[in-house]
Protein backbone atom coordinates (compact mmCIF):
# COMPACT_ATOMS: atom_id res chain seq x y z
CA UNK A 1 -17.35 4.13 74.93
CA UNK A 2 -19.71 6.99 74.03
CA UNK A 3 -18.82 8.82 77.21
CA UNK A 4 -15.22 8.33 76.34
CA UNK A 5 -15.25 10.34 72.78
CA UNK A 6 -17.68 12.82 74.55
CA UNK A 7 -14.65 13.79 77.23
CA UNK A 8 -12.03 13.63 74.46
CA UNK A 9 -13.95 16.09 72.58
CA UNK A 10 -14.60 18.27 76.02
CA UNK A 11 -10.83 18.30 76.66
CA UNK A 12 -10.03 19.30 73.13
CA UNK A 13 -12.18 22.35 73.04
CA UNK A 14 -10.61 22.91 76.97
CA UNK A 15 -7.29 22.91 75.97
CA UNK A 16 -7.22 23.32 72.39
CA UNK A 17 -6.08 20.47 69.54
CA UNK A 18 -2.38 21.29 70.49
CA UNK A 19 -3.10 21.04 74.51
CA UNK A 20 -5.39 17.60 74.01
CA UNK A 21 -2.20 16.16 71.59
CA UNK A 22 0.13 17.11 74.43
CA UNK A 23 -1.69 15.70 77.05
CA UNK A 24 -1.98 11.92 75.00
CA UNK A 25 2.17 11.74 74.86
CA UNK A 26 3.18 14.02 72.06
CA UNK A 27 6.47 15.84 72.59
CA UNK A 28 6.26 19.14 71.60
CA UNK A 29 10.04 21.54 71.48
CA UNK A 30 10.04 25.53 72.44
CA UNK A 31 8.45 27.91 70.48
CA UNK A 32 6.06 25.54 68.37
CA UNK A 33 3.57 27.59 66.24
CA UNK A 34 0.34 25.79 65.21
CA UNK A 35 -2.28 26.91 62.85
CA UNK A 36 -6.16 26.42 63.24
CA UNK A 37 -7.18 22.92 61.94
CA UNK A 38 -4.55 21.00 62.38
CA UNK A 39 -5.25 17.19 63.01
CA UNK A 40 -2.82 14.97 64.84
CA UNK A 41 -4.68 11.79 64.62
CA UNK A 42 -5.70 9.19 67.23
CA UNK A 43 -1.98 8.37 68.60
CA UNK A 44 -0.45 11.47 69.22
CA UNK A 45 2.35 9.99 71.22
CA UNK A 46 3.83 8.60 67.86
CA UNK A 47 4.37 12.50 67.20
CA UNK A 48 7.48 14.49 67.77
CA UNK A 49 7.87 17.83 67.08
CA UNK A 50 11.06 20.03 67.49
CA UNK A 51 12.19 23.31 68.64
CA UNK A 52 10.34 26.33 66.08
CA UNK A 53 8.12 24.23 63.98
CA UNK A 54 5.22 26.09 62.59
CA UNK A 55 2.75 23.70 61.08
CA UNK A 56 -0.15 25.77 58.58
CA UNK A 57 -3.36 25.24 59.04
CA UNK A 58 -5.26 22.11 57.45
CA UNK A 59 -2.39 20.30 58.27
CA UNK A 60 -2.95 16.10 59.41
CA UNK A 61 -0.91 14.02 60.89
CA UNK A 62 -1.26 10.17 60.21
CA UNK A 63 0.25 7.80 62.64
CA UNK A 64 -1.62 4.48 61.19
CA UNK A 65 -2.77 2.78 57.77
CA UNK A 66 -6.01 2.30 57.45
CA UNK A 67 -5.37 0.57 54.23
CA UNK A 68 -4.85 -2.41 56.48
CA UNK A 69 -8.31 -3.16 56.37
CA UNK A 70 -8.76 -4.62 53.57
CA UNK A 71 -6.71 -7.55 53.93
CA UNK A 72 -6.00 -8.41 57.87
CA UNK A 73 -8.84 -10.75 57.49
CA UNK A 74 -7.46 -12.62 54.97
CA UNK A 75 -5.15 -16.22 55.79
CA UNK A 76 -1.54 -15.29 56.58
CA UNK A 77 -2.74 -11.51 56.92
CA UNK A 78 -5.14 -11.80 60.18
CA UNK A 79 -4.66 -8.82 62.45
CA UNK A 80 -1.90 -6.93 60.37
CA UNK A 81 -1.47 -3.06 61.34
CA UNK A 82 0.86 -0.64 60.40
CA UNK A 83 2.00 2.65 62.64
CA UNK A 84 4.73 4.69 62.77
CA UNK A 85 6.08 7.77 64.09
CA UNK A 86 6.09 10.90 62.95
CA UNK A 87 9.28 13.09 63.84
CA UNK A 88 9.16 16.73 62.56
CA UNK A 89 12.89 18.40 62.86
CA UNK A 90 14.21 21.65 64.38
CA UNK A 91 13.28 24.70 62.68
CA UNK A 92 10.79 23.35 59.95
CA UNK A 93 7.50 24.52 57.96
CA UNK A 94 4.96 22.65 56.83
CA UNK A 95 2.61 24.48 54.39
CA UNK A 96 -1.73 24.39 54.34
CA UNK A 97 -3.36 21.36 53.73
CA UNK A 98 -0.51 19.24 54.15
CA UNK A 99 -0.70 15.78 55.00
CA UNK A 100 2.21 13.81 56.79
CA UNK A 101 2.36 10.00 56.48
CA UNK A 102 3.19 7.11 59.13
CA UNK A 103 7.23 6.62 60.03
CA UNK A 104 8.00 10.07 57.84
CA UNK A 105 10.86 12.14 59.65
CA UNK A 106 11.17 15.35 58.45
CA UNK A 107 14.55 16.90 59.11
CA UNK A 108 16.24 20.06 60.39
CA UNK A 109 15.44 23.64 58.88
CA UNK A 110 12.66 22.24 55.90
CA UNK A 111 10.06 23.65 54.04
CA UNK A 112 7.04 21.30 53.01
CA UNK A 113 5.18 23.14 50.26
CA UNK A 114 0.89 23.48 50.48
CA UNK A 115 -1.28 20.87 49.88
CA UNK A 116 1.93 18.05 49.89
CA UNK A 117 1.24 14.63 51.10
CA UNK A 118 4.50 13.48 52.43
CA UNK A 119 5.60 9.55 51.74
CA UNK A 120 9.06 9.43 52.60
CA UNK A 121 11.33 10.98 54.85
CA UNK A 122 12.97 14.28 54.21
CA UNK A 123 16.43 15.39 54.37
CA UNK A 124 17.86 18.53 56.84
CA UNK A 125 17.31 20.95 54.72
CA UNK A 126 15.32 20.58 52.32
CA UNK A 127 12.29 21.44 50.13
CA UNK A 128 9.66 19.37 49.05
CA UNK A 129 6.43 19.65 47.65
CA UNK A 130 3.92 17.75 45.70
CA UNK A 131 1.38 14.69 45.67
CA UNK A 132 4.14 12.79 46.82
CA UNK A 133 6.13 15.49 48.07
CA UNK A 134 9.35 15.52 46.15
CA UNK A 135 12.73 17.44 46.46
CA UNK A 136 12.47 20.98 44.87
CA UNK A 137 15.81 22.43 45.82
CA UNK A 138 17.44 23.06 49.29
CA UNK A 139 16.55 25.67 52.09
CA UNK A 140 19.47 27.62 50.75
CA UNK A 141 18.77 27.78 47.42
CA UNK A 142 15.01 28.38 48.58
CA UNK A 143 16.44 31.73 50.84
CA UNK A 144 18.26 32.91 47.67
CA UNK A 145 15.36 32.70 45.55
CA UNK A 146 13.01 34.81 48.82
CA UNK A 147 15.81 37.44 49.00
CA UNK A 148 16.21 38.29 45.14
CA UNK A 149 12.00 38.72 44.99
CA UNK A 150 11.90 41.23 47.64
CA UNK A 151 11.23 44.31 46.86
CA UNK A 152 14.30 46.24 47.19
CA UNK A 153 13.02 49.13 49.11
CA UNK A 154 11.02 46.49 51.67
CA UNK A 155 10.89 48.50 54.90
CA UNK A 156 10.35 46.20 57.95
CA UNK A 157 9.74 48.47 60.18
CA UNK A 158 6.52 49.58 58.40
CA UNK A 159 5.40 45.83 57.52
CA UNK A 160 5.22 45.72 61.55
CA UNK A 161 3.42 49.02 62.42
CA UNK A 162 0.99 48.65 59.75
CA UNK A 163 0.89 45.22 57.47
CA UNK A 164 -1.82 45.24 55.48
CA UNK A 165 -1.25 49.44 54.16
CA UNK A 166 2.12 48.66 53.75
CA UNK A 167 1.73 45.30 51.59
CA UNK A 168 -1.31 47.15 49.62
CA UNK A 169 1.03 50.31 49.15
CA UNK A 170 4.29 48.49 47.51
CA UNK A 171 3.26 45.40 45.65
């Protein structure tokens, strides 16, 4: 058994956290960005992720409840578990420090604020965030509010050339 979690953890520092999920069943879409720290638990084949997710760092992903534990001993209760999957939509964020719950889909085109622990599943888009995450308003509404706080003289080109000199010189 020893040996076991000694190889897991060689093949994880091998082929990174996102390479060792891959390699234990998770599906993973095109053009998935992942963050340092990032934690997809001890079943990630439960995990799906779509096309253009980019998960923060600090993220986890729980597949199981441990909170089974305290009871699967007891008469009528003996060897109850809980899993689910975890499906993560098309085109979705998750922010830092996020946590994401067993059997939580999170739809198309969402936004899952910092630090939320998601609970429940999430509509196409949508924005939640919280300790449980809750509805804040919809992507749309969410784009509105990102376009009227940018500066009005934001120059793109000179956020790529030089990002830091550029963000110190206009805000």
């Amino acid at each position: 058994m020893r040996i076991k979690i000694i190889f897991q953890e060689i093949v994880k520092k091998l082929y990174g956290r996102l390479g060792y999920a891959k390699k234990h069943g998770m599906k993973v879409g095109k053009d998935v960005t992942i963050m340092n720290g990032v934690i997809f638990g001890s079943e990630p084949y439960l995990i799906t992720l779509g096309d253009r997710v980019r998960i923060s760092s600090n993220v986890q992903f729980i597949t199981h409840d441990g909170g089974t534990w305290a009871f699967r001993r007891e008469p009528g209760y003996e060897g109850i578990v809980r899993f689910g999957k975890i499906v993560v939509g098309n085109d979705s964020f998750i922010g830092a420090h996020s946590v994401i719950m067993p059997g939580v889909t999170i739809g198309k085109n969402c936004v899952v604020g910092a630090g939320s622990i998601v609970t429940k599943d999430i509509p196409d888009r949508t924005v939640v965030a919280g300790v449980p995450a809750k509805v804040i308003c919809t992507t749309d509404e969410y784009a509105k509010k990102c376009k009227e706080r940018m500066p009005a003289n934001f120059d793109m080109a000179k956020y790529k050339a030089n990002k830091k000199a550029y963000l110190q010189e206009i805000l």
